[in-house]
N, C-alpha and C. Protein backbone atom coordinates (compact mmCIF):
# COMPACT_ATOMS: atom_id res chain seq x y z
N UNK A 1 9.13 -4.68 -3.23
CA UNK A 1 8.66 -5.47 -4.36
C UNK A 1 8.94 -4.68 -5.63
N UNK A 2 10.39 -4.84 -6.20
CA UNK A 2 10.56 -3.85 -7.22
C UNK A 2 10.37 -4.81 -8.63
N UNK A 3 10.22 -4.44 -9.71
CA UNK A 3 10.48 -4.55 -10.93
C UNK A 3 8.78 -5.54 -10.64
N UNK A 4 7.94 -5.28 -10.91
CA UNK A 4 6.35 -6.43 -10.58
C UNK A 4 5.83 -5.90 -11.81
N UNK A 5 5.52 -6.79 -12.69
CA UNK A 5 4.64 -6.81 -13.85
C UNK A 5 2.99 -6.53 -13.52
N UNK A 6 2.83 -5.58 -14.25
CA UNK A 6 0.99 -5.45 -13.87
C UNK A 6 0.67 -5.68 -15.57
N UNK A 7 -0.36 -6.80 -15.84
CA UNK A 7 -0.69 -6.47 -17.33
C UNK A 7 -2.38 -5.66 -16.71
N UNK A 8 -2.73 -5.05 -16.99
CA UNK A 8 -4.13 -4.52 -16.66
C UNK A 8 -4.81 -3.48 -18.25
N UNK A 9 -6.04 -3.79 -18.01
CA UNK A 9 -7.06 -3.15 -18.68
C UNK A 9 -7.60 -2.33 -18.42
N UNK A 10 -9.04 -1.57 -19.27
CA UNK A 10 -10.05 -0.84 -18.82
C UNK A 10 -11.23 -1.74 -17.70
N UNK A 11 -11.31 -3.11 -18.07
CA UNK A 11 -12.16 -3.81 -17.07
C UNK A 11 -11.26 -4.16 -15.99
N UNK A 12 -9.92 -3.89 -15.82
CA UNK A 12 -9.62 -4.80 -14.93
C UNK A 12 -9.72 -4.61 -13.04
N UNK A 13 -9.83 -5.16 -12.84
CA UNK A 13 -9.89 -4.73 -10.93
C UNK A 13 -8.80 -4.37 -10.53
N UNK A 14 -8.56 -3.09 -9.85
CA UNK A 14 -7.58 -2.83 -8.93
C UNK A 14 -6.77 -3.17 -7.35
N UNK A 15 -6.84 -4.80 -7.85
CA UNK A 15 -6.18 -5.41 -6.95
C UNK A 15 -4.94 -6.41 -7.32
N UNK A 16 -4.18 -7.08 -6.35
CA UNK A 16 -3.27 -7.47 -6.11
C UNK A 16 -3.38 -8.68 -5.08
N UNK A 17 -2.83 -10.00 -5.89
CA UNK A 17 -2.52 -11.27 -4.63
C UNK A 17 -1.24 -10.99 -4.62
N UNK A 18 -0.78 -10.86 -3.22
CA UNK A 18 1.33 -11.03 -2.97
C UNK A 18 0.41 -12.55 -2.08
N UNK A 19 1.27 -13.49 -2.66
CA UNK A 19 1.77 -15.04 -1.92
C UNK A 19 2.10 -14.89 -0.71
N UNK A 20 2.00 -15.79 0.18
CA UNK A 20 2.75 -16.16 1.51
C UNK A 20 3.75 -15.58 1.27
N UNK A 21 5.36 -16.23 0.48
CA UNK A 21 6.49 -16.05 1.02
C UNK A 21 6.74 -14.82 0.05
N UNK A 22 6.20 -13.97 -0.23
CA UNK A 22 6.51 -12.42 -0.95
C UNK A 22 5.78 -12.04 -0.15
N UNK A 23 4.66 -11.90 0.88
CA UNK A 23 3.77 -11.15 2.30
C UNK A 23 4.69 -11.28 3.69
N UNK A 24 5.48 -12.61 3.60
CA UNK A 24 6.36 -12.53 4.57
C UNK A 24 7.90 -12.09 4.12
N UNK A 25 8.31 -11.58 3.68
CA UNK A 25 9.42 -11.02 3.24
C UNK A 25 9.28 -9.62 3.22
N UNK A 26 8.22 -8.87 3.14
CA UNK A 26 8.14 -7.75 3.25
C UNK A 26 7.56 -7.58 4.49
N UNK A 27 7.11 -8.74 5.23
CA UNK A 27 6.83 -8.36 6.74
C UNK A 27 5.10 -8.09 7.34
N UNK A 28 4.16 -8.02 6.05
CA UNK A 28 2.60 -8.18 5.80
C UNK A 28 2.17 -8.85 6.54
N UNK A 29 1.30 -8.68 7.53
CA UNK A 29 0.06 -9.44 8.22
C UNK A 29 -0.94 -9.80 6.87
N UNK A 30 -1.62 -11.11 7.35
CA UNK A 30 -2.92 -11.21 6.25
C UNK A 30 -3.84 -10.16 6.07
N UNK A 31 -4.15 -9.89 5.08
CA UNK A 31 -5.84 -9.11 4.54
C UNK A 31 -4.89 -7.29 4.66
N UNK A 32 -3.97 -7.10 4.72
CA UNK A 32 -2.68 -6.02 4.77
C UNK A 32 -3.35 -5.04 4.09
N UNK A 33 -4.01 -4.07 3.46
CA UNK A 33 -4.26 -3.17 2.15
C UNK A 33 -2.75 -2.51 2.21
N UNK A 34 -2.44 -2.10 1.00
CA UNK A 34 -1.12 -1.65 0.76
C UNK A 34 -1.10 -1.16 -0.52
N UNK A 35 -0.62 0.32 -0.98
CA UNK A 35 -0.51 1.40 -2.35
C UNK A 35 0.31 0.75 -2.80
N UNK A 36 0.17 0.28 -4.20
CA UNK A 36 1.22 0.14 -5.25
C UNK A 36 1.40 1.58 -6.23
N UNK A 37 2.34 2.00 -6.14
CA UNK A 37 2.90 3.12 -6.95
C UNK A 37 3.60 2.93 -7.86
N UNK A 38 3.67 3.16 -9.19
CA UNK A 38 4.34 3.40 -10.17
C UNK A 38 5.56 4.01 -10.26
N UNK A 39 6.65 3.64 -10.48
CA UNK A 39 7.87 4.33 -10.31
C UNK A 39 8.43 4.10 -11.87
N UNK A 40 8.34 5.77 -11.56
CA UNK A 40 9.11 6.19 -13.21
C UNK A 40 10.73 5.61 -13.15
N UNK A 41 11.23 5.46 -14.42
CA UNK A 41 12.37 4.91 -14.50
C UNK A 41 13.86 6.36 -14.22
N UNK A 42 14.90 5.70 -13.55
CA UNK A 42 16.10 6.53 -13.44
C UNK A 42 16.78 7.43 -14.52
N UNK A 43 16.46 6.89 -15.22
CA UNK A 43 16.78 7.69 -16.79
C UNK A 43 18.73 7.33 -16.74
N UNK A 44 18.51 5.95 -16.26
CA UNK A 44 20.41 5.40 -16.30
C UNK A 44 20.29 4.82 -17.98
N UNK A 45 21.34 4.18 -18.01
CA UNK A 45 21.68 3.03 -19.17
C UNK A 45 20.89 1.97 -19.00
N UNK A 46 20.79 1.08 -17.87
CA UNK A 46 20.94 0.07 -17.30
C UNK A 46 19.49 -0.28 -17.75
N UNK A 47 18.64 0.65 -17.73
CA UNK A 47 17.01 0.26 -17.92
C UNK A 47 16.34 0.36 -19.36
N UNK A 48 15.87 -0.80 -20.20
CA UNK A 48 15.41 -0.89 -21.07
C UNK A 48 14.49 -0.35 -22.06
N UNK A 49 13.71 -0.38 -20.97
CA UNK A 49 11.77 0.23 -21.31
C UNK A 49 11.88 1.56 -21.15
């Protein structure tokens, strides 16, 4: 699940809905817990931000 927008706050909850067909594409059973990690950028051209 690369490039996933998080807008988040100081109130906000540290969770995540992935949909049916983004839980089955990565292969997820229901109720799954799973780390989202932050990935620093390549330091190429290609990336904006």
């Amino acid at each position: 699940l690369e490039d996933m927008l998080v807008r988040a706050d100081e109130t906000s909850k540290l969770e995540v809905h992935i949909d049916t067909d983004e839980g089955n594409a990565v292969n997820l059973d229901s109720a799954t817990e799973v780390e989202l990690l932050k990935q620093e950028p390549c330091g190429c051209q290609s990336h904006t931000n």
